[in-house]
N, C-alpha and C. Protein backbone atom coordinates (compact mmCIF):
# COMPACT_ATOMS: atom_id res chain seq x y z
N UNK A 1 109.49 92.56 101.69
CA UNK A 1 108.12 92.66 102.11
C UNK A 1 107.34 91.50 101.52
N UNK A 2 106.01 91.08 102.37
CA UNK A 2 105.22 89.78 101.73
C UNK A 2 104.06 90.56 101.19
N UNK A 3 103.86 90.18 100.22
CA UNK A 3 102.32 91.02 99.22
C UNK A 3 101.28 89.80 99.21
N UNK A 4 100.28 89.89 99.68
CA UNK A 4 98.86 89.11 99.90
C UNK A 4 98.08 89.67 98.86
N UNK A 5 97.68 88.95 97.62
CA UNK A 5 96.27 89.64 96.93
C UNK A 5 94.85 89.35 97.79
N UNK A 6 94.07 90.07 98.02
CA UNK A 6 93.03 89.46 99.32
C UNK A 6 91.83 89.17 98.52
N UNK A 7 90.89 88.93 98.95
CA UNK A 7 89.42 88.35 98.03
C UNK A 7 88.60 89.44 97.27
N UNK A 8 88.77 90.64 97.48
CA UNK A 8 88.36 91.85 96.64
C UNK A 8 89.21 92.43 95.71
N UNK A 9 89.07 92.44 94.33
CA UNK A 9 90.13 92.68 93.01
C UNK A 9 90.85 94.32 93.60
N UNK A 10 92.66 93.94 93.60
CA UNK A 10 92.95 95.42 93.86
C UNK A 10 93.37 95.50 95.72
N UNK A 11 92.93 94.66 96.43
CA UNK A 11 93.18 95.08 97.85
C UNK A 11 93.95 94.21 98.20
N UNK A 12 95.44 94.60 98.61
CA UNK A 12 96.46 94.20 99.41
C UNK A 12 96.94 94.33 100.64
N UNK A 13 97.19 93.59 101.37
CA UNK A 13 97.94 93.13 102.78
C UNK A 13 99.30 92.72 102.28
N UNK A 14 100.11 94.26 102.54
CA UNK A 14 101.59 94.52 102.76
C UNK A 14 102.07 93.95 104.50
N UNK A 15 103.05 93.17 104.41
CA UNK A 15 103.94 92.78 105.66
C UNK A 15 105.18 92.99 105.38
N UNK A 16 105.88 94.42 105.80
CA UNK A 16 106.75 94.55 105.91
C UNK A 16 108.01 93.51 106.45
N UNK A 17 109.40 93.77 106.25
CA UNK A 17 110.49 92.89 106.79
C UNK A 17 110.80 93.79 107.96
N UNK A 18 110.60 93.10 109.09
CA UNK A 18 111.34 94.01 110.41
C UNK A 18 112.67 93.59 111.08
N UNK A 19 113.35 94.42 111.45
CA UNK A 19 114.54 94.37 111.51
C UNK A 19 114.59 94.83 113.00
N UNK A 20 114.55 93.58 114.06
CA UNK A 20 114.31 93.78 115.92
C UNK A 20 116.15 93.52 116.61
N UNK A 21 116.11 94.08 117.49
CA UNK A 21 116.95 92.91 118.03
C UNK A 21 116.39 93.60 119.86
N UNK A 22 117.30 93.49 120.75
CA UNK A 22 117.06 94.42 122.05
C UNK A 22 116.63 95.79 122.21
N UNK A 23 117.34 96.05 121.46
CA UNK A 23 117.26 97.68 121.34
C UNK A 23 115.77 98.43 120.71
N UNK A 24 114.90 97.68 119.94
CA UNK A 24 113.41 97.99 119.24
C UNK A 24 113.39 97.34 118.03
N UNK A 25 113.14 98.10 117.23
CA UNK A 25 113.19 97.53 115.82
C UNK A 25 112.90 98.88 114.46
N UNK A 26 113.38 97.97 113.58
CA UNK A 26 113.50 99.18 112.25
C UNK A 26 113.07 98.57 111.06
N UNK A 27 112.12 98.91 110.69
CA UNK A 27 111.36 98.93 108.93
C UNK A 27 111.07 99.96 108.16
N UNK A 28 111.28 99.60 106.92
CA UNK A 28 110.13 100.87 106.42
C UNK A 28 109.44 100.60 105.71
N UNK A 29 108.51 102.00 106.47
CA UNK A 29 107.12 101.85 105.92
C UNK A 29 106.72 102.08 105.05
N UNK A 30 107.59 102.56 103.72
CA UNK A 30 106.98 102.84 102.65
C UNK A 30 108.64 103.19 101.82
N UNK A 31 108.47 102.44 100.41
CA UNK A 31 109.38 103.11 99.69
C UNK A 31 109.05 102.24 98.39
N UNK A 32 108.67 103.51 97.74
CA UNK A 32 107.98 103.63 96.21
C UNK A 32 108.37 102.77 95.20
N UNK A 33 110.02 102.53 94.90
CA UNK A 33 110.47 101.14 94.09
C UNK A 33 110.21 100.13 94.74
N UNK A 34 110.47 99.93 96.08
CA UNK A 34 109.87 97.70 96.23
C UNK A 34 108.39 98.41 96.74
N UNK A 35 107.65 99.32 96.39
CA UNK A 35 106.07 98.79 96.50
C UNK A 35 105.80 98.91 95.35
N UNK A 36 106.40 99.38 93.78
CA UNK A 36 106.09 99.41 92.56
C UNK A 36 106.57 97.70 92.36
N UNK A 37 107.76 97.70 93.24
CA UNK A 37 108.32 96.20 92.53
C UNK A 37 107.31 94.97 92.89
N UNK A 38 106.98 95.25 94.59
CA UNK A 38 106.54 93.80 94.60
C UNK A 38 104.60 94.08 94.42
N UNK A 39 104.21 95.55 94.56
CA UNK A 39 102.95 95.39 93.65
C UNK A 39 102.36 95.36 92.42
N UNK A 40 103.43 96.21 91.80
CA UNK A 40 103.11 96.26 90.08
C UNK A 40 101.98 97.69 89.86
N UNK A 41 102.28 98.22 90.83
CA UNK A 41 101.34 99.16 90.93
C UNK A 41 102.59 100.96 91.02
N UNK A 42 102.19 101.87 90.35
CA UNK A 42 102.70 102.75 89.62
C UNK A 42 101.57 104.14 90.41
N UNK A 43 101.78 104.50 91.85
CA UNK A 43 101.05 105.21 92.34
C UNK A 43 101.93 106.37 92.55
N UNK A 44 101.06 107.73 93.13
CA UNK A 44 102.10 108.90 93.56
C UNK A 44 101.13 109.69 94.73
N UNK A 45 101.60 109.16 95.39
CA UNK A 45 100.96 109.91 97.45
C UNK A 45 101.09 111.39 97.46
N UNK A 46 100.16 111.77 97.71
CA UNK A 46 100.07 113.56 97.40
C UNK A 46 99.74 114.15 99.44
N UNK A 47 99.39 112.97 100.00
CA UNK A 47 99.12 113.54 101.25
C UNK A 47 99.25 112.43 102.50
N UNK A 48 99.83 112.93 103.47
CA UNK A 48 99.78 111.81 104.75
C UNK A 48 98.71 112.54 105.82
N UNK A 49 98.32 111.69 106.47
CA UNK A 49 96.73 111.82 107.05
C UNK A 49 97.22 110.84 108.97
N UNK A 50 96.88 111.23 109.77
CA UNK A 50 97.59 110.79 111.19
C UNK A 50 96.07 110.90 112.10
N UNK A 51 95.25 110.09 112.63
CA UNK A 51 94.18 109.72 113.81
C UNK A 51 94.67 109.18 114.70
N UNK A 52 94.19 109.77 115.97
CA UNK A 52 94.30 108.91 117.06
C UNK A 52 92.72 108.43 117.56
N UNK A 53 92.44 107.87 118.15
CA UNK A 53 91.08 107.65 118.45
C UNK A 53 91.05 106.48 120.12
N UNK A 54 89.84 106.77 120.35
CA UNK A 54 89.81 105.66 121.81
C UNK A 54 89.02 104.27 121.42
N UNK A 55 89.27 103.67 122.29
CA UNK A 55 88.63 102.79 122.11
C UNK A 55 87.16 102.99 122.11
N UNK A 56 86.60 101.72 121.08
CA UNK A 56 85.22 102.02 120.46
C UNK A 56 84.80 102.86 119.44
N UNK A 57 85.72 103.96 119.12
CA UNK A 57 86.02 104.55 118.07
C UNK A 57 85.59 103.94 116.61
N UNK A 58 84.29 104.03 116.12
CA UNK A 58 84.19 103.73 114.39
C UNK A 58 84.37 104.73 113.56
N UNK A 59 85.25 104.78 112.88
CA UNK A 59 85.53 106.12 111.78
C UNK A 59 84.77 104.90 110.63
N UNK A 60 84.07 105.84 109.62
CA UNK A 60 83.75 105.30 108.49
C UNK A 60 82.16 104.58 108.58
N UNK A 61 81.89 104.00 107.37
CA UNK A 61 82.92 104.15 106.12
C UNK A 61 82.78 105.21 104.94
N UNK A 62 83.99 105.91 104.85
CA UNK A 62 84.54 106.56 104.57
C UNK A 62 84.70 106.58 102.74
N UNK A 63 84.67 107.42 102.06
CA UNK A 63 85.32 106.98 100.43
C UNK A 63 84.98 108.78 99.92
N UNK A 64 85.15 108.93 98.54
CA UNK A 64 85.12 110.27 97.95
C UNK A 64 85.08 109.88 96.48
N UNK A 65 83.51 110.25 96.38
CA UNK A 65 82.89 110.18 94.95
C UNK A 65 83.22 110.49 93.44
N UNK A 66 84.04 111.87 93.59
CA UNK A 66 85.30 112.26 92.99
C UNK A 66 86.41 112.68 93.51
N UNK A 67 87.53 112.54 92.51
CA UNK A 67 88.79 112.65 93.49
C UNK A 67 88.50 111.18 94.11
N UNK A 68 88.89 110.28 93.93
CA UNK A 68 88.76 109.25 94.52
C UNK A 68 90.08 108.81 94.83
N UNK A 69 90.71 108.54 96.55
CA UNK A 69 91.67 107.98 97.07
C UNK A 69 91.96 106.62 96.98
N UNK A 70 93.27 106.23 96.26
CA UNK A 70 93.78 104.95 96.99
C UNK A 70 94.58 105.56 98.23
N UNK A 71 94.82 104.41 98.86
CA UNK A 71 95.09 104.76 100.21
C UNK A 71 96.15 103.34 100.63
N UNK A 72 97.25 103.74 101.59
CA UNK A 72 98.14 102.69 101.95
C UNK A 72 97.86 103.20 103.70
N UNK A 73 97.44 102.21 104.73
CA UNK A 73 97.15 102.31 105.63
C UNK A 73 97.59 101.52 106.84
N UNK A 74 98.20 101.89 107.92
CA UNK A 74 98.69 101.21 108.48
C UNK A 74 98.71 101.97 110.38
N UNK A 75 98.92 100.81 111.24
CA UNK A 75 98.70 101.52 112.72
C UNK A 75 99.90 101.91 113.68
N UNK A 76 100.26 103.10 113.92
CA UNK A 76 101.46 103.57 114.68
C UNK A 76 101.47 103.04 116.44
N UNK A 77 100.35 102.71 116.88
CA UNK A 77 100.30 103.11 117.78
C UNK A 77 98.49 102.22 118.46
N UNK A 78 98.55 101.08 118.79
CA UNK A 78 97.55 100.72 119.03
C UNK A 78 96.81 99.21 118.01
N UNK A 79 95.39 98.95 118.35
CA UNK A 79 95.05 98.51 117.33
C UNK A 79 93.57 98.49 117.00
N UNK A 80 93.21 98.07 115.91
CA UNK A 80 92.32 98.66 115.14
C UNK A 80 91.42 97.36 114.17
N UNK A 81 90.17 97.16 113.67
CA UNK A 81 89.75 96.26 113.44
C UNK A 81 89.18 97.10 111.92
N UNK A 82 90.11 97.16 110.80
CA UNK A 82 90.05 97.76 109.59
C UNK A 82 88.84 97.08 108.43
N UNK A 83 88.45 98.04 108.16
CA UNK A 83 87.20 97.02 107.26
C UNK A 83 87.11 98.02 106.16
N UNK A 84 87.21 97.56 104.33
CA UNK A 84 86.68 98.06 103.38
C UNK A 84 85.31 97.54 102.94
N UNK A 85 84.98 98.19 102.22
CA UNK A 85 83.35 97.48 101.10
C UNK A 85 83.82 98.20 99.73
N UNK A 86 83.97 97.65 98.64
CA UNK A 86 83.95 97.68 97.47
C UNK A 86 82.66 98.10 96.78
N UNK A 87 82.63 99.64 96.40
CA UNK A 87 81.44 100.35 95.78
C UNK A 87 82.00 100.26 94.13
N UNK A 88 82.42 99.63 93.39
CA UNK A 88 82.46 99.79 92.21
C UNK A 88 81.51 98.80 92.18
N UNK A 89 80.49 99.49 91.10
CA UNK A 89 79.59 98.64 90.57
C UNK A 89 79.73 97.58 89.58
N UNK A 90 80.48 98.29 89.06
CA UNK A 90 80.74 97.22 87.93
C UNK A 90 81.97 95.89 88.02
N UNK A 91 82.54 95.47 89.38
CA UNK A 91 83.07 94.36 90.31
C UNK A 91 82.42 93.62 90.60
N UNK A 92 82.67 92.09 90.40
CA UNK A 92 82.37 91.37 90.54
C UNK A 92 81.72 90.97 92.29
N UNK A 93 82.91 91.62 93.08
CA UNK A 93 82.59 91.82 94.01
C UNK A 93 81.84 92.89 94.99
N UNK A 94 81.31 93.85 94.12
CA UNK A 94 80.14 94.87 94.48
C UNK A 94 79.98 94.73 95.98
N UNK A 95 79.70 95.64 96.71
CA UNK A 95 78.97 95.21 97.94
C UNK A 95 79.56 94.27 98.93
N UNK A 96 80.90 94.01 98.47
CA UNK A 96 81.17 92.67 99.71
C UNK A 96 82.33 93.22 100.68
N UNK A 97 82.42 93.35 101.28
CA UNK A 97 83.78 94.17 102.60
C UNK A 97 85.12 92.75 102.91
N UNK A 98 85.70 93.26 103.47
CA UNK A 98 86.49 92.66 104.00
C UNK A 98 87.24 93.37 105.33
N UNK A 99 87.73 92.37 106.17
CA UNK A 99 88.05 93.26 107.81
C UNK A 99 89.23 92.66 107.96
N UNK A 100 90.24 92.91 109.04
CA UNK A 100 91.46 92.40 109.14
C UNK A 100 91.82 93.15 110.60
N UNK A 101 92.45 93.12 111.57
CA UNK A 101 92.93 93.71 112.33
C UNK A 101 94.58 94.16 112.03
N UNK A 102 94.75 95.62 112.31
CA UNK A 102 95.75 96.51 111.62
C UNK A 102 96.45 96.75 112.82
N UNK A 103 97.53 96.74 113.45
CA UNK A 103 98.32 97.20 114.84
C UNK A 103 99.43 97.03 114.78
N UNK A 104 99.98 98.18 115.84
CA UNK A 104 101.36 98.70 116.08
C UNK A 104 102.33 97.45 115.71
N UNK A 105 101.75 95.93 116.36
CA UNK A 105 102.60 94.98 116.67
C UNK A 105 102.47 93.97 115.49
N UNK A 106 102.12 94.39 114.83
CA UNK A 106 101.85 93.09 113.33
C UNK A 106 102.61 94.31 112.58
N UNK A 107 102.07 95.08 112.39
CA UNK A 107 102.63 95.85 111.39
C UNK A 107 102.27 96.11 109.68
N UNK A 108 101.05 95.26 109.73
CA UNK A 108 100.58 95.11 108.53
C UNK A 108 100.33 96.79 107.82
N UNK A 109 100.22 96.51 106.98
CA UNK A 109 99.58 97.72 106.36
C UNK A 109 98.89 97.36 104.75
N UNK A 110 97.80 98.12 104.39
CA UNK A 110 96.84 97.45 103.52
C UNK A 110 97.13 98.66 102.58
N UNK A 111 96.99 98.08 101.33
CA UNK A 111 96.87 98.64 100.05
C UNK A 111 95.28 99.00 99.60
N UNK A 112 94.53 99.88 99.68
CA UNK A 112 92.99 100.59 99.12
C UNK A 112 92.77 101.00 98.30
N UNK A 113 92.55 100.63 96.76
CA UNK A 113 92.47 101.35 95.65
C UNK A 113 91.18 101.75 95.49
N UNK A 114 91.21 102.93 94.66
CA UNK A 114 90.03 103.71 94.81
C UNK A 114 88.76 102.76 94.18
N UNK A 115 87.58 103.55 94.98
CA UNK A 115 86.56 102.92 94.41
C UNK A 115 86.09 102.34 95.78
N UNK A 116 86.71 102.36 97.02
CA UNK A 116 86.29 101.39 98.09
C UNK A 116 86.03 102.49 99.27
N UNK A 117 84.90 102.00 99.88
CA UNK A 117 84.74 102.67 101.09
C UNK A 117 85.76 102.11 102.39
N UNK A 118 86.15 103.10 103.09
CA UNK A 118 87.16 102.31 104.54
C UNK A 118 86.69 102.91 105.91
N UNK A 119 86.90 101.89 106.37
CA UNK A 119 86.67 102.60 108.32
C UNK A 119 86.90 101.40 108.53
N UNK A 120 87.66 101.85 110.50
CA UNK A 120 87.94 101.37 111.04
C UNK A 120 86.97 101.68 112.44
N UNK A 121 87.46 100.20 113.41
CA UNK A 121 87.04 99.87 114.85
C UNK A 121 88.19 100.36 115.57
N UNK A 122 88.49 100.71 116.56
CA UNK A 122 89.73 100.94 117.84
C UNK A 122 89.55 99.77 118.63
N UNK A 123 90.11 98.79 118.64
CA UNK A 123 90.07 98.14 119.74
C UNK A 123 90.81 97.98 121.35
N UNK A 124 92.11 99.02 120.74
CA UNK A 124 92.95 98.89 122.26
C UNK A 124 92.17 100.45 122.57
N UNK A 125 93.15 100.76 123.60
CA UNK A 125 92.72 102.14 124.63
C UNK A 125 92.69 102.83 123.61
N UNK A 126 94.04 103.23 123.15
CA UNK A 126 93.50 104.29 121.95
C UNK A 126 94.63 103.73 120.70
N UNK A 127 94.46 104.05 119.29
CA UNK A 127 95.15 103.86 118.28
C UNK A 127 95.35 105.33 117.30
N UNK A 128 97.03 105.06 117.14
CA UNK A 128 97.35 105.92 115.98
C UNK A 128 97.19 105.70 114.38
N UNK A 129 96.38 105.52 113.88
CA UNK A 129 96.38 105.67 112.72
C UNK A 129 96.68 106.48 110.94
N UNK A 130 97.84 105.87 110.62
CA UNK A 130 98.36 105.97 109.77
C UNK A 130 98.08 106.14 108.13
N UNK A 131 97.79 107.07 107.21
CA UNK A 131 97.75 106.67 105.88
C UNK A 131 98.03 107.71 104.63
N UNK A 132 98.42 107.33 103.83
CA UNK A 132 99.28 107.60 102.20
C UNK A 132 97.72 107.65 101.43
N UNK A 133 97.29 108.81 100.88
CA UNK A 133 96.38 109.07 99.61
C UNK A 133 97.38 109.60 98.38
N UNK A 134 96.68 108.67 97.41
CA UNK A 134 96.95 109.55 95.70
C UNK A 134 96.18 110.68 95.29
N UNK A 135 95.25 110.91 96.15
CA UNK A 135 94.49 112.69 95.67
C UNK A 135 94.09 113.33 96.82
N UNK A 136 94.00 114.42 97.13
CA UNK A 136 93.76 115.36 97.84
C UNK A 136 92.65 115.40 98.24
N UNK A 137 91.86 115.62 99.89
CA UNK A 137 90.97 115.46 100.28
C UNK A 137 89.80 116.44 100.07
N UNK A 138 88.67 115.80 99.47
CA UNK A 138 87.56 117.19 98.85
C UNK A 138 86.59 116.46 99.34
N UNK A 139 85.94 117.86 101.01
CA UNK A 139 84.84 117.28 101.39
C UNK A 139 83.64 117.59 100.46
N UNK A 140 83.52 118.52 99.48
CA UNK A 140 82.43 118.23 98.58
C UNK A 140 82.18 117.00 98.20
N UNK A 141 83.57 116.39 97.86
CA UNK A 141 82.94 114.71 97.56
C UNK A 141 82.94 113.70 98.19
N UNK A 142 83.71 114.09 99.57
CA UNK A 142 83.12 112.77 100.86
C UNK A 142 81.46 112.20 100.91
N UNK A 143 81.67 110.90 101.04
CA UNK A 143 80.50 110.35 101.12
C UNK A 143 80.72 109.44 102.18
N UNK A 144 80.08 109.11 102.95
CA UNK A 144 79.54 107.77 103.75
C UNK A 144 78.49 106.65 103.54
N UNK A 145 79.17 105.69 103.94
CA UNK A 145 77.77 104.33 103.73
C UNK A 145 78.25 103.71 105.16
N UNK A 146 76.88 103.51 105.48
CA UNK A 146 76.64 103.28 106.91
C UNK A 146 77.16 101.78 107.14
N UNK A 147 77.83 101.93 108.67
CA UNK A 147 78.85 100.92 109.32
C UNK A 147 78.06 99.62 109.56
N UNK A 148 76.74 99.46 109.49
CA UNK A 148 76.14 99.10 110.18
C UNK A 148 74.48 98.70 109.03
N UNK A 149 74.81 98.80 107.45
CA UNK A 149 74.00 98.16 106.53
C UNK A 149 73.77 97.27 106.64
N UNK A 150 72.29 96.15 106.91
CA UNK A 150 72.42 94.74 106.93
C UNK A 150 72.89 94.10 105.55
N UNK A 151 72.34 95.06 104.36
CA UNK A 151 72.63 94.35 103.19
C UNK A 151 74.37 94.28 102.92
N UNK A 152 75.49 94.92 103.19
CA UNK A 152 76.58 95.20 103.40
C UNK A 152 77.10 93.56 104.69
N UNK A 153 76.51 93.97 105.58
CA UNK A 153 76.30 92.74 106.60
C UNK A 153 77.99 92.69 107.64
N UNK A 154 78.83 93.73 107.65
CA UNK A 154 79.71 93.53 108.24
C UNK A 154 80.01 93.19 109.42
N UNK A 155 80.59 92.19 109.92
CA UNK A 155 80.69 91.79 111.66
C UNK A 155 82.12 92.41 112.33
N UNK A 156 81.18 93.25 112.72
CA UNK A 156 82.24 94.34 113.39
C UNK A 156 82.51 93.73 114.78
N UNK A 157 83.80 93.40 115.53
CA UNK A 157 84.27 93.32 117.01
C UNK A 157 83.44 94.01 118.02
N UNK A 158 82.36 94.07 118.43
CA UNK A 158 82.06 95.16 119.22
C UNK A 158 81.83 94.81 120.43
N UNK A 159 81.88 95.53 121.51
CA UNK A 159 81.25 95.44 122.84
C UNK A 159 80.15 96.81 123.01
N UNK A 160 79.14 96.73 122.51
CA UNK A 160 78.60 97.27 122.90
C UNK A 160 78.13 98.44 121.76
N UNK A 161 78.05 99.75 121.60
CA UNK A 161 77.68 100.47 120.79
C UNK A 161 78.69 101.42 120.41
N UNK A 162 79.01 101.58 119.38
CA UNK A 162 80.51 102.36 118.92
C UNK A 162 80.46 103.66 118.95
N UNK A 163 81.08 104.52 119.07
CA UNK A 163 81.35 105.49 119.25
C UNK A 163 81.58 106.42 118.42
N UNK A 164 80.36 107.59 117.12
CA UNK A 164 80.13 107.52 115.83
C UNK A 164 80.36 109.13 116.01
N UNK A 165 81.24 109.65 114.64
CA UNK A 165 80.95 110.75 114.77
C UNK A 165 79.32 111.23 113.78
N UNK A 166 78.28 112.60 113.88
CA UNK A 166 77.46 112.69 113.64
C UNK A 166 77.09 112.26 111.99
N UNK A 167 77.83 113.02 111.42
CA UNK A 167 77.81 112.49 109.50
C UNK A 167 78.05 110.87 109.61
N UNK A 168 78.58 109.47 110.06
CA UNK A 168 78.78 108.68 110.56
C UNK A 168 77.53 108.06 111.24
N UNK A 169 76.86 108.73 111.81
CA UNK A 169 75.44 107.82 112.46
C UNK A 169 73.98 108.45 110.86
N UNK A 170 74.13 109.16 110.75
CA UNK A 170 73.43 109.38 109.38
C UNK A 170 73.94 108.95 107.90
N UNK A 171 74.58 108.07 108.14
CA UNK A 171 75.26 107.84 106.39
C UNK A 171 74.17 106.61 106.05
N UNK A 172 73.98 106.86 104.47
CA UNK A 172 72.95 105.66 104.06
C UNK A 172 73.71 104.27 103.90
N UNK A 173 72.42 103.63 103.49
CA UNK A 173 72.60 102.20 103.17
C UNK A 173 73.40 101.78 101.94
N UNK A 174 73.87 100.78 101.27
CA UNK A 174 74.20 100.48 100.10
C UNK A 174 73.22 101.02 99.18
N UNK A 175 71.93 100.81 99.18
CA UNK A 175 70.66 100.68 98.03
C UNK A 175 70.82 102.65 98.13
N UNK A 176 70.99 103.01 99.00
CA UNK A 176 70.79 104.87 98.86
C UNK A 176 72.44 105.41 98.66
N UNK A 177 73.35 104.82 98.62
CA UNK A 177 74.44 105.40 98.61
C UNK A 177 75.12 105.72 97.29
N UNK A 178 75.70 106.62 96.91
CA UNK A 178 76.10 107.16 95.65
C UNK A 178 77.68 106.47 95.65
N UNK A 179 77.93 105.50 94.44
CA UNK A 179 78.73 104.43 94.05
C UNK A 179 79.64 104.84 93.13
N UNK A 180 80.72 104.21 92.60
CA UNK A 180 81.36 104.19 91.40
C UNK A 180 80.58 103.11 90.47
N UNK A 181 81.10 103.68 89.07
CA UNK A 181 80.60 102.82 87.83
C UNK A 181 81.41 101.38 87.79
């Protein structure tokens, strides 16, 4: 596998080795010694999590105030225009996102350590989306920060107006949103 450190401390772009010939192809997507080996990272996945969504589809962004998820994320089925923002306050990089497009046919899959908000765009018809948490999901501590903060400033792919679920069109700004230290 190729390991990318990306411009926010902690967030990786995993590229698996695929193995094609006529017949399809075979990787895997996850196995705990070469992602300890080639990340250096010492995690334990307590839950797998499966979306499908249509196009225009914005999930997020997404994070959990306590109980806070890292997350290994990747697309079964479609593709998807993936974007974090880094809520630890005390990072250098506070406040700054990063986006990447995630799909069936790249195969990428991203490393999310806690502390970061995530959501994604759908850009094909519809996408399966894929992902690995280290803690268990507690909507007491789901939080949202809105897709769409100017101070955040993310340039989302869009045609037009996305397609939000309701907690999702009401989530605050950076300046109102409840952060890590």
């Amino acid at each position: 596998m190729q390991i990318t450190q990306l411009d926010l401390p902690g967030l990786i772009l995993i590229e698996p080795r695929v193995f094609g010939d006529d017949r399809g192809f075979f990787f895997e997507s996850y196995n705990r010694r070469a992602f300890r080996e080639a990340t250096g990272l010492e995690v334990d996945f307590v839950q797998d999590n499966h979306s499908k969504s249509a196009r225009g589809v914005l999930r997020g962004l997404h994070y959990q105030i306590r109980q806070p998820q890292g997350k290994l994320v990747r697309v079964a089925q479609g593709e998807v225009f993936d974007v974090v923002v880094d809520l630890r306050r005390a990072s250098p990089t506070f406040g700054r996102w990063h986006g990447l497009v995630l799909s069936a046919l790249n195969k990428r899959q991203l490393w999310i350590p806690p502390g970061f908000a995530h959501g994604f765009l759908t850009l094909s018809d519809t996408a399966e989306f894929l992902y690995k948490t280290t803690d268990y999901y507690a909507p007491e501590h789901e939080r949202s920060l809105a897709w769409n903060d100017p101070q955040v400033g993310i340039r989302w792919p869009l045609e037009g107006e996305p397609l939000l679920s309701a907690k999702d069109r009401q989530a605050p700004g950076l300046d109102q949103a409840e952060v890590f230290p």
